[in-house]
C-alpha atoms as a PDB file:
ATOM      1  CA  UNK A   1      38.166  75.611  47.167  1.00  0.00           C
ATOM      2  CA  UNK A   2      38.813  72.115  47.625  1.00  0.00           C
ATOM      3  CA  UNK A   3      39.356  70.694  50.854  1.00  0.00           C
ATOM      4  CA  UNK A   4      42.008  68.261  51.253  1.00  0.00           C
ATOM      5  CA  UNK A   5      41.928  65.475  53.783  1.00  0.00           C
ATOM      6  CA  UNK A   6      44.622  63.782  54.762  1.00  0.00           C
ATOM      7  CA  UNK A   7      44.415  59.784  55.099  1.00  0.00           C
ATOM      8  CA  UNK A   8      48.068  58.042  56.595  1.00  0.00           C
ATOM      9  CA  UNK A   9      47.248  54.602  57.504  1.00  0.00           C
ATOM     10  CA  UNK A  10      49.328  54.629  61.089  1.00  0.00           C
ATOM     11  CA  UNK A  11      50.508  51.104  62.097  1.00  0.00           C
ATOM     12  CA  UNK A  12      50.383  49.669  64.969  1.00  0.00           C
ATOM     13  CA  UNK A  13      53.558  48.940  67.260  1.00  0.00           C
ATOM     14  CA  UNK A  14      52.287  45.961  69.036  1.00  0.00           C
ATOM     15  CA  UNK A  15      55.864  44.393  69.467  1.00  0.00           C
ATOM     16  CA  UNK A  16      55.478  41.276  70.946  1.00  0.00           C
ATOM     17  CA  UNK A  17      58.792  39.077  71.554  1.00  0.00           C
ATOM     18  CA  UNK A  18      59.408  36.793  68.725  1.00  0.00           C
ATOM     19  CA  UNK A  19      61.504  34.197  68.501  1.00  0.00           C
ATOM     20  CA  UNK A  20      63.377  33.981  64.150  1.00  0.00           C
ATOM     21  CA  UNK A  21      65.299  30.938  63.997  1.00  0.00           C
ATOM     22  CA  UNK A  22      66.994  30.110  60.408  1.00  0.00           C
ATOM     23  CA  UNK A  23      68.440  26.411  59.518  1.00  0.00           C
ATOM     24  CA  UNK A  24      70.864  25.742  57.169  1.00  0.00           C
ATOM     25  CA  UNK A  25      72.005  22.614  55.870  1.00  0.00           C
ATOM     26  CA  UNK A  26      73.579  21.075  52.598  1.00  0.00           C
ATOM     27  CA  UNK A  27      71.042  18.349  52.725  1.00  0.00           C
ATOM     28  CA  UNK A  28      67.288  19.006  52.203  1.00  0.00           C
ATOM     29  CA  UNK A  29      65.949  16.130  53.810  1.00  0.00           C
ATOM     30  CA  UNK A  30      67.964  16.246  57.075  1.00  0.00           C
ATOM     31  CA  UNK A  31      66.773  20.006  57.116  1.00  0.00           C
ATOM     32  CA  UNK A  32      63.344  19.108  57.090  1.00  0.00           C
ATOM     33  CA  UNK A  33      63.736  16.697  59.600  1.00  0.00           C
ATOM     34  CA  UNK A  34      65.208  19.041  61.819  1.00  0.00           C
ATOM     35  CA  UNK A  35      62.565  21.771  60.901  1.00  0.00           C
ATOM     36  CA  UNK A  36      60.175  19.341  62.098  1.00  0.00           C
ATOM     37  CA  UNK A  37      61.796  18.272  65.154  1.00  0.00           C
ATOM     38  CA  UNK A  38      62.019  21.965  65.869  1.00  0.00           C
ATOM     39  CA  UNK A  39      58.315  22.571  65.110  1.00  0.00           C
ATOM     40  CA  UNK A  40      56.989  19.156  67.146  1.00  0.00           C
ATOM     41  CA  UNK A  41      58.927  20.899  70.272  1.00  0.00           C
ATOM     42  CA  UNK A  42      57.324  24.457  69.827  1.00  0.00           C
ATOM     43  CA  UNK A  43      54.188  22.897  69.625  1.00  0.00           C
ATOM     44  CA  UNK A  44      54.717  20.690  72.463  1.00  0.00           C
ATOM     45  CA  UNK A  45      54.497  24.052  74.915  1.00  0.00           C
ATOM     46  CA  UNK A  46      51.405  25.818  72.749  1.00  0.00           C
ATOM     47  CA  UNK A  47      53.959  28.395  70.701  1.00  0.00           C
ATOM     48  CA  UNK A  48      52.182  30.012  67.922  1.00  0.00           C
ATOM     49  CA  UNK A  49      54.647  28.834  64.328  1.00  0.00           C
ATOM     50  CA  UNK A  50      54.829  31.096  61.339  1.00  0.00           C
ATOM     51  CA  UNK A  51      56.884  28.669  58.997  1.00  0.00           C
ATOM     52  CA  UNK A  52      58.773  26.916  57.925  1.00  0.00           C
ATOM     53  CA  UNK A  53      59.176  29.195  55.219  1.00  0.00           C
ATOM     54  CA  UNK A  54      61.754  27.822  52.651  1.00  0.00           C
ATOM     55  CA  UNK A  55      64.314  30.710  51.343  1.00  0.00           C
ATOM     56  CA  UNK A  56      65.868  30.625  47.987  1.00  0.00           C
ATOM     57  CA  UNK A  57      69.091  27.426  47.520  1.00  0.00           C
ATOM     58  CA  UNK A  58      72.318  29.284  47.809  1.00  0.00           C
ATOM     59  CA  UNK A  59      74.045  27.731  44.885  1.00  0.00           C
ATOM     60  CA  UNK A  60      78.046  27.914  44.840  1.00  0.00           C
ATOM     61  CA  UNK A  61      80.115  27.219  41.828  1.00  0.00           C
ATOM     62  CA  UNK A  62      83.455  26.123  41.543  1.00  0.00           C
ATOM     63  CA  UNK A  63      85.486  25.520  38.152  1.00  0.00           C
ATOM     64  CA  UNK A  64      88.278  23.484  37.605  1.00  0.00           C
ATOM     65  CA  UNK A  65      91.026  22.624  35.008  1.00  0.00           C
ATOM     66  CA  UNK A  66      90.643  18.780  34.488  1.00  0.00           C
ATOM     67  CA  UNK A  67      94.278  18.650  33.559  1.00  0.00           C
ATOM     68  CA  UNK A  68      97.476  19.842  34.922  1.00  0.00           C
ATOM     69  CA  UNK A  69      99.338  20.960  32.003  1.00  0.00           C
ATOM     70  CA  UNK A  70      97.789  20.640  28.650  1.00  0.00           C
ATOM     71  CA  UNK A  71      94.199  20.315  27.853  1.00  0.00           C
ATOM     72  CA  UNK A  72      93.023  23.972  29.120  1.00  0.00           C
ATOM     73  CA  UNK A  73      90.016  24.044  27.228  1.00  0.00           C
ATOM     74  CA  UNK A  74      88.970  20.524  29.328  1.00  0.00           C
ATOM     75  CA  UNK A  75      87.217  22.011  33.100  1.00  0.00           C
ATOM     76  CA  UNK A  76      84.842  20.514  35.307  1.00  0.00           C
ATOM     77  CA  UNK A  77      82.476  21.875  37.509  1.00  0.00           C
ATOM     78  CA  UNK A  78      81.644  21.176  41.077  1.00  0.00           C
ATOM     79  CA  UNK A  79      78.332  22.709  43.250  1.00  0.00           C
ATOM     80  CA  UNK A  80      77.531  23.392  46.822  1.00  0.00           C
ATOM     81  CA  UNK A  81      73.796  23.758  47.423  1.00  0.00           C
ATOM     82  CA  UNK A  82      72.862  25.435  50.846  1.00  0.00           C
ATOM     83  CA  UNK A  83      69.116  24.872  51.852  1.00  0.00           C
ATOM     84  CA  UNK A  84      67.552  27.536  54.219  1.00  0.00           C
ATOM     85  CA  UNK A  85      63.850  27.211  56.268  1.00  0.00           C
ATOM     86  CA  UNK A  86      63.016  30.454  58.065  1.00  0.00           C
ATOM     87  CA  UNK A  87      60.675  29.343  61.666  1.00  0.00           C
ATOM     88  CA  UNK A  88      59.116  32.465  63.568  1.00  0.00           C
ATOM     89  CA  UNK A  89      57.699  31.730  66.979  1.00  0.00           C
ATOM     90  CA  UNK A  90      55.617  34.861  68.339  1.00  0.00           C
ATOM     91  CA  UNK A  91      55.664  35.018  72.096  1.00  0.00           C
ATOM     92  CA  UNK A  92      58.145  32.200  73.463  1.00  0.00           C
ATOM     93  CA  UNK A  93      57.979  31.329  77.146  1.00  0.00           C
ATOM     94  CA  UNK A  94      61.127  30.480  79.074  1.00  0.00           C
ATOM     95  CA  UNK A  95      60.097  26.340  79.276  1.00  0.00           C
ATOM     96  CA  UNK A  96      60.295  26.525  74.467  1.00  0.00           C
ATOM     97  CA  UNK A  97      63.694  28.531  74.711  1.00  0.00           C
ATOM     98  CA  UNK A  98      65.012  25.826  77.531  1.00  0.00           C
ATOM     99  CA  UNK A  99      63.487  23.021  75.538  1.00  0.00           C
ATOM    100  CA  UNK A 100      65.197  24.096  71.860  1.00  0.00           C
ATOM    101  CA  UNK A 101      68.684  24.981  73.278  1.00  0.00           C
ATOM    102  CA  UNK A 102      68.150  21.204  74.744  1.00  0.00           C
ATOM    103  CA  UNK A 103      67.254  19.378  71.647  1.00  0.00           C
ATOM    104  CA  UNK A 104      70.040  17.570  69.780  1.00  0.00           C
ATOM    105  CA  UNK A 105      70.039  17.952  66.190  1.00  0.00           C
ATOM    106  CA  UNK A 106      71.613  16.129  62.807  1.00  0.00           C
ATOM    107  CA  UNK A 107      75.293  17.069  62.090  1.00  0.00           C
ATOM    108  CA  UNK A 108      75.538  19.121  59.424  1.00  0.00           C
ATOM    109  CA  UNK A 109      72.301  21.821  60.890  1.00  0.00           C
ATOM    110  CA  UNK A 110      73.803  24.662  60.959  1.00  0.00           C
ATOM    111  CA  UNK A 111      71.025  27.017  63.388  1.00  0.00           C
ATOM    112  CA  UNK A 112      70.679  30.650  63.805  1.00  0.00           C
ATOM    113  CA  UNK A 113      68.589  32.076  66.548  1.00  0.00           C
ATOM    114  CA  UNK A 114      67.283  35.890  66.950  1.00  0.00           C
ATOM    115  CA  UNK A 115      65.337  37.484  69.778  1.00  0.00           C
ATOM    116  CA  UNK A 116      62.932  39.976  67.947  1.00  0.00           C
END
């Protein structure tokens, strides 16, 4: 005669706007330039910053044969690295949104935006 109770831990749906924007960039230190140029202008208008949160190096390969004709056996290898930051700003105002589609960044940045 056991009684059971029945615990479910209910969450929350506060969903407040939020703002996920994602750099990309071959070069590390331009990209954290950038991420801090974004970050300097967020907190310029009192945005509340989850980040930047570095994702894993996308890493691609590429083989190929050194020579034309004979030597098979003789390959090189060649590497694109692609740096990522991940930046979250919870509840943007009109005046950030304005002031980041504004800012002029690095050649090369490569920036993804998302209204959440």
């Amino acid at each position: 005669m056991a009684v059971e109770t029945k615990t479910k831990k209910e969450k929350t749906s506060t969903s407040a706007p939020k703002l996920r924007i994602r750099v990309r960039a071959y070069d590390h230190k331009i990209l954290d330039a950038s991420v801090k140029q974004i970050i300097d202008t967020a907190l310029r208008f009192d945005a509340e910053i989850l980040g930047p949160i570095p994702l894993p190096t996308e890493i691609r390969k590429y083989t190929v044969n050194r020579a034309s004709f004979v030597f098979k056996n003789a390959r090189e290898q060649f590497e694109m690295r692609t740096h990522k930051r991940l930046i979250d700003i919870t509840n943007p105002n009109p005046k950030i949104i304005e002031a980041l589609s504004n800012m002029s960044l690095p050649s090369g940045v490569n920036i993804d935006v998302k209204m959440m």
